[in-house]
N, C-alpha and C. Protein backbone atom coordinates (compact mmCIF):
# COMPACT_ATOMS: atom_id res chain seq x y z
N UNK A 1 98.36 51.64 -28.87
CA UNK A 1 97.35 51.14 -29.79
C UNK A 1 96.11 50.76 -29.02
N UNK A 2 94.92 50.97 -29.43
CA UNK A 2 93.75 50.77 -28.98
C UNK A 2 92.68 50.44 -30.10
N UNK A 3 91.96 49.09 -30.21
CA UNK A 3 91.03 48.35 -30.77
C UNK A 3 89.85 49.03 -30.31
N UNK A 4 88.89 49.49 -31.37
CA UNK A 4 87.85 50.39 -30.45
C UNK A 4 86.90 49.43 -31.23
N UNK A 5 85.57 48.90 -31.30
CA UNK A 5 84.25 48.30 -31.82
C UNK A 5 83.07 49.06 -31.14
N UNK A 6 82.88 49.69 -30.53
CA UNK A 6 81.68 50.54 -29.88
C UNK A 6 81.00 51.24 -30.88
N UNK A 7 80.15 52.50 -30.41
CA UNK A 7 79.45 53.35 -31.59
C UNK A 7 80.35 54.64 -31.19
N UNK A 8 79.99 55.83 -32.03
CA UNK A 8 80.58 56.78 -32.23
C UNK A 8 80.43 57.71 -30.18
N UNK A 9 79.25 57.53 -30.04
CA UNK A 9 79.18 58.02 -28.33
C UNK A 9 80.43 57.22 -27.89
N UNK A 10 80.64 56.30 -27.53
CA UNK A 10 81.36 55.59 -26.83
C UNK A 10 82.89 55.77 -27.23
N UNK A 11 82.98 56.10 -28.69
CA UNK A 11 84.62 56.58 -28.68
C UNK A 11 84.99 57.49 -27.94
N UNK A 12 83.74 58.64 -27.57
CA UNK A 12 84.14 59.59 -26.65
C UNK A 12 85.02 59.39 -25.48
N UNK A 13 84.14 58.36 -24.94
CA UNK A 13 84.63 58.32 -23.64
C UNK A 13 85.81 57.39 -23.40
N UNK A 14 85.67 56.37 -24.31
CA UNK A 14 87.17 55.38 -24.53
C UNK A 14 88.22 56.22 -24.67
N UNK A 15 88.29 57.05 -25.77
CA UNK A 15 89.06 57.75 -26.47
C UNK A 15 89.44 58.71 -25.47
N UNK A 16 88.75 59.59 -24.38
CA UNK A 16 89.06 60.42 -23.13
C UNK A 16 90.03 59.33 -22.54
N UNK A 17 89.88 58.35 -21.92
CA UNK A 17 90.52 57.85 -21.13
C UNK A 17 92.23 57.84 -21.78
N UNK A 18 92.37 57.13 -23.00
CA UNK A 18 93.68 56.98 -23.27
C UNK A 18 94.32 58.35 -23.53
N UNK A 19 93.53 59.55 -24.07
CA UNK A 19 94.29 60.30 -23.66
C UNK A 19 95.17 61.26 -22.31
N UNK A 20 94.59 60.68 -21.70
CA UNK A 20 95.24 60.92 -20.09
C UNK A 20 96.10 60.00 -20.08
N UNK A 21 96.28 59.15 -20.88
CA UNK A 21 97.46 57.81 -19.98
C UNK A 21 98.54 58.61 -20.95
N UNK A 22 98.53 59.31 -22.39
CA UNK A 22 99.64 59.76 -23.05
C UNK A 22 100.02 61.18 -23.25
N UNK A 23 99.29 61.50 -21.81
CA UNK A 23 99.06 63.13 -21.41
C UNK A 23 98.61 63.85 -22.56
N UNK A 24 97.87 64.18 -23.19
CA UNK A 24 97.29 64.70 -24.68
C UNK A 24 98.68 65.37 -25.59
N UNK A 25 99.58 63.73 -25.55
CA UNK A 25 100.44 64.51 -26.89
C UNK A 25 100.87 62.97 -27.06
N UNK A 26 101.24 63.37 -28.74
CA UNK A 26 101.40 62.02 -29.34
C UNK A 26 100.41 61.77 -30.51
N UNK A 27 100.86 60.25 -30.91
CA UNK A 27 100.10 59.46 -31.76
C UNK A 27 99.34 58.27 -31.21
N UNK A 28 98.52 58.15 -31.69
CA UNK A 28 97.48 56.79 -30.94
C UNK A 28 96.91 56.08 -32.37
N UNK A 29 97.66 54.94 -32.17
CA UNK A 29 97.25 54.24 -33.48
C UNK A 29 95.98 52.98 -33.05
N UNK A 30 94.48 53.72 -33.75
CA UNK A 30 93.29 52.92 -33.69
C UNK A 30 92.62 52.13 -34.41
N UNK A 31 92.63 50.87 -33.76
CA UNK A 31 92.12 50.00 -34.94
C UNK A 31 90.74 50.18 -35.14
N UNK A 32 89.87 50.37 -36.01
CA UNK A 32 88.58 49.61 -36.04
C UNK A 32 87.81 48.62 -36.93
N UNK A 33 86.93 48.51 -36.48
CA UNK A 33 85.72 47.66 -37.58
C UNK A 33 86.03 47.82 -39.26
N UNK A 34 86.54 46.36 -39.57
CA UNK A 34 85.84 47.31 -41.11
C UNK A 34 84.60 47.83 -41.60
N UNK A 35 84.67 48.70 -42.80
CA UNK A 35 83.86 49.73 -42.83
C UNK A 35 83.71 51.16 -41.97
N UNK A 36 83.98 51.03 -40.86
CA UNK A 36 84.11 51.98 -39.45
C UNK A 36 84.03 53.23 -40.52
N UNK A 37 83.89 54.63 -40.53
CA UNK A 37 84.13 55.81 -41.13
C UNK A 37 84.63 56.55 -39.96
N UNK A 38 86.20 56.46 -39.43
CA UNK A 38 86.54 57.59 -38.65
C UNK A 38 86.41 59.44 -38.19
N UNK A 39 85.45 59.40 -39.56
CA UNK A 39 85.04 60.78 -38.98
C UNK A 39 84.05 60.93 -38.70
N UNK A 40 82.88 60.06 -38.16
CA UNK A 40 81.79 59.76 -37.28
C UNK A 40 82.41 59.72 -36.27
N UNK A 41 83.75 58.37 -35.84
CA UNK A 41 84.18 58.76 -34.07
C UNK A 41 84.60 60.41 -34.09
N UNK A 42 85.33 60.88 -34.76
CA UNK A 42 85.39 61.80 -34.55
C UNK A 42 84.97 63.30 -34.66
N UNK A 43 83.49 63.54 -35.26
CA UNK A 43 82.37 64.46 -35.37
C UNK A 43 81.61 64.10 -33.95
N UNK A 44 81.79 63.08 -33.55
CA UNK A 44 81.14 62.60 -32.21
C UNK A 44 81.90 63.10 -30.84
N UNK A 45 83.54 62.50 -31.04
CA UNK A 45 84.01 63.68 -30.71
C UNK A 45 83.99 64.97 -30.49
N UNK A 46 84.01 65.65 -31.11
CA UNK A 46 84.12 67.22 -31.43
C UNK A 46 82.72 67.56 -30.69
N UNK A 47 81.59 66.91 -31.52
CA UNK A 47 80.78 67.43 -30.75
C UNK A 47 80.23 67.45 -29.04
N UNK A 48 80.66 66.51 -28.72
CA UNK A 48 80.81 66.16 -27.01
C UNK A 48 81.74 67.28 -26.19
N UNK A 49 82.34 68.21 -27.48
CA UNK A 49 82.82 69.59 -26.93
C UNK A 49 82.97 70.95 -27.62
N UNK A 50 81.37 71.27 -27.48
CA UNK A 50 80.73 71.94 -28.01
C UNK A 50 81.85 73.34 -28.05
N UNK A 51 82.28 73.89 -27.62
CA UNK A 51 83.30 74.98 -26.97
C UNK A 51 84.65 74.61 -27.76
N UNK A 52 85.04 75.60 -28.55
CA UNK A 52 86.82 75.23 -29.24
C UNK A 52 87.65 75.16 -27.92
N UNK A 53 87.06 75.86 -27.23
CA UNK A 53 88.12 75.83 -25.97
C UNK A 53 88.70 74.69 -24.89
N UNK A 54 87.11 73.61 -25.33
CA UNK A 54 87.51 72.09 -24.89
C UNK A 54 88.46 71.78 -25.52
N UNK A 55 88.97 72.23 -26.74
CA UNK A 55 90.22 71.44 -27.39
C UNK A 55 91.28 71.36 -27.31
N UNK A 56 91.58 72.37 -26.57
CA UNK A 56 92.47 73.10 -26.05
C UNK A 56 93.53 71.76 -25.77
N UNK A 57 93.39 71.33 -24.61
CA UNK A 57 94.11 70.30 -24.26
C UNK A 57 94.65 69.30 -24.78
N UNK A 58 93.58 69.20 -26.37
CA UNK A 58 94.41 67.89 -27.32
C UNK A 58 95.02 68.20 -28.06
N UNK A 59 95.55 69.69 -28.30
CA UNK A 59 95.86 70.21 -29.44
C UNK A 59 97.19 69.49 -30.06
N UNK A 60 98.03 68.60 -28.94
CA UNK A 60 99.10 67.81 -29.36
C UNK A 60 98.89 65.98 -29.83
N UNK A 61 97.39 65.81 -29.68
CA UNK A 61 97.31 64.56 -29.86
C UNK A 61 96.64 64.07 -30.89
N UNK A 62 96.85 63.04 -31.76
CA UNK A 62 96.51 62.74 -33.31
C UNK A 62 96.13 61.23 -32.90
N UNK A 63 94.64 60.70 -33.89
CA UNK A 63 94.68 59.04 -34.17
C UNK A 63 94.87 59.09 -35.79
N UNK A 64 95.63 58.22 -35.41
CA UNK A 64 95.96 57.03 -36.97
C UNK A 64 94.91 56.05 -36.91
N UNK A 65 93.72 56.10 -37.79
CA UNK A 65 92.92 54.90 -37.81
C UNK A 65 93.04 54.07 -38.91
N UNK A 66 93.09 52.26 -38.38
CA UNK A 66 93.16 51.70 -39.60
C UNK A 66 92.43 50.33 -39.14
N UNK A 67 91.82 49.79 -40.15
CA UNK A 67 90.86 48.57 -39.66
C UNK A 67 91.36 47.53 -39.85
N UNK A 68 91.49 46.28 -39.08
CA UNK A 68 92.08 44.84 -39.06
C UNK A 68 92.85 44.67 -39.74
N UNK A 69 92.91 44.75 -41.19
CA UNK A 69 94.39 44.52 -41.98
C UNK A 69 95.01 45.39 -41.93
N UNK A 70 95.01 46.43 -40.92
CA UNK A 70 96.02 47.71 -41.46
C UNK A 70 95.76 48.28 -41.91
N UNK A 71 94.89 48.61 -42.66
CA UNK A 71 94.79 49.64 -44.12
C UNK A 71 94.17 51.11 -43.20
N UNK A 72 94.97 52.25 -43.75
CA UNK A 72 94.91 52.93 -43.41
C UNK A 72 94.03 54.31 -43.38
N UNK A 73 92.84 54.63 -42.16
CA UNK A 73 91.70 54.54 -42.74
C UNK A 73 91.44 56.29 -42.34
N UNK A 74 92.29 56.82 -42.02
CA UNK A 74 92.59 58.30 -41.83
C UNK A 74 93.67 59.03 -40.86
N UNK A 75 93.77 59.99 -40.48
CA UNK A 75 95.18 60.45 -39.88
C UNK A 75 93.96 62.32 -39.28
N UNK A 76 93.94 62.09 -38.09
CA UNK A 76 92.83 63.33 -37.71
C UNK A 76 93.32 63.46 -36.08
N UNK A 77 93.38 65.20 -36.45
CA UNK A 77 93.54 65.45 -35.24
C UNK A 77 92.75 66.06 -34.01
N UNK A 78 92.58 65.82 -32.78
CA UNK A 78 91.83 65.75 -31.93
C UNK A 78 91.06 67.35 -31.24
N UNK A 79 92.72 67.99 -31.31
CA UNK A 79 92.42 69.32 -31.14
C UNK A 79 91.88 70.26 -32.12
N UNK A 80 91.62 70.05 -33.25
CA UNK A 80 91.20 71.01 -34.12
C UNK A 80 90.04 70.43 -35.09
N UNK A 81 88.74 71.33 -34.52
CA UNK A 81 87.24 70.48 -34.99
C UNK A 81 87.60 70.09 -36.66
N UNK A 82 87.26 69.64 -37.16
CA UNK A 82 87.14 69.28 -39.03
C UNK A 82 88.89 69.04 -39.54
N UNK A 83 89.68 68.82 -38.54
CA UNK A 83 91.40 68.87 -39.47
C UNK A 83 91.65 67.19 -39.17
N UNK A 84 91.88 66.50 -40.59
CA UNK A 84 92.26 65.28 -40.56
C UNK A 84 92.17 64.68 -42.22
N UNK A 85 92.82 63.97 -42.28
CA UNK A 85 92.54 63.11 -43.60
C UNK A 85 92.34 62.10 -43.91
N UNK A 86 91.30 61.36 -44.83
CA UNK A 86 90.63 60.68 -44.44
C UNK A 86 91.47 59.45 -45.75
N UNK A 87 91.42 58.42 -45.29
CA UNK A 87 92.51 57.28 -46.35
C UNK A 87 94.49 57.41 -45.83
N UNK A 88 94.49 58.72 -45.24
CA UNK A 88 96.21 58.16 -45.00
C UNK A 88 96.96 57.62 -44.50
C-alpha cells in the first residue's frame, strides 16, 4: 500500500519506484486525496511513456485506488495505455 498526495508528474516517479520493489507484478493498493481522479495519475503515467513498448514491463502490475475512507476509486492497469475502471 502506498499513500500518494503529489500531482499527477510525481505519481510517475513514486509510482516507478514501488514498482521495482514488487518486480512489475501484482496489486498495489493506492490511497489518495479525496476528489484525486485516478486517471490523471494515470494518463500522466502513460504518457511519461510515450512508446507501447515502455509498457512492456508492467504488463503484470495493477493499482487499486481508493481515497481515505476506502471508497473505491478505480482498478487500472499499468501496462496497457486507456485499460482500467474507474469507481471499482
Amino acid at each position: 500500500m502506498k499513500t500518494f498526495s503529489g500531482s499527477p508528474k510525481q505519481f510517475d516517479t513514486t509510482f516507478s519506484r514501488y514498482a521495482k520493489k514488487v518486480q512489475y507484478r501484482g496489486e498495489l493498493l493506492i490511497q489518495v486525496p479525496a476528489g484525486t481522479d485516478p486517471k490523471a495519475l494515470m494518463d500522466a503515467f502513460w504518457a511519461a511513456r510515450g512508446n507501447n513498448s515502455l509498457l512492456v514491463k508492467y504488463a503484470d502490475l495493477y493499482g487499486a485506488f481508493r481515497d481515505p475512507d476506502g471508497k473505491p476509486l478505480g482498478l487500472w492497469m499499468f501496462g496497457a495505455r486507456n485499460m482500467g475502471v474507474p469507481g471499482a
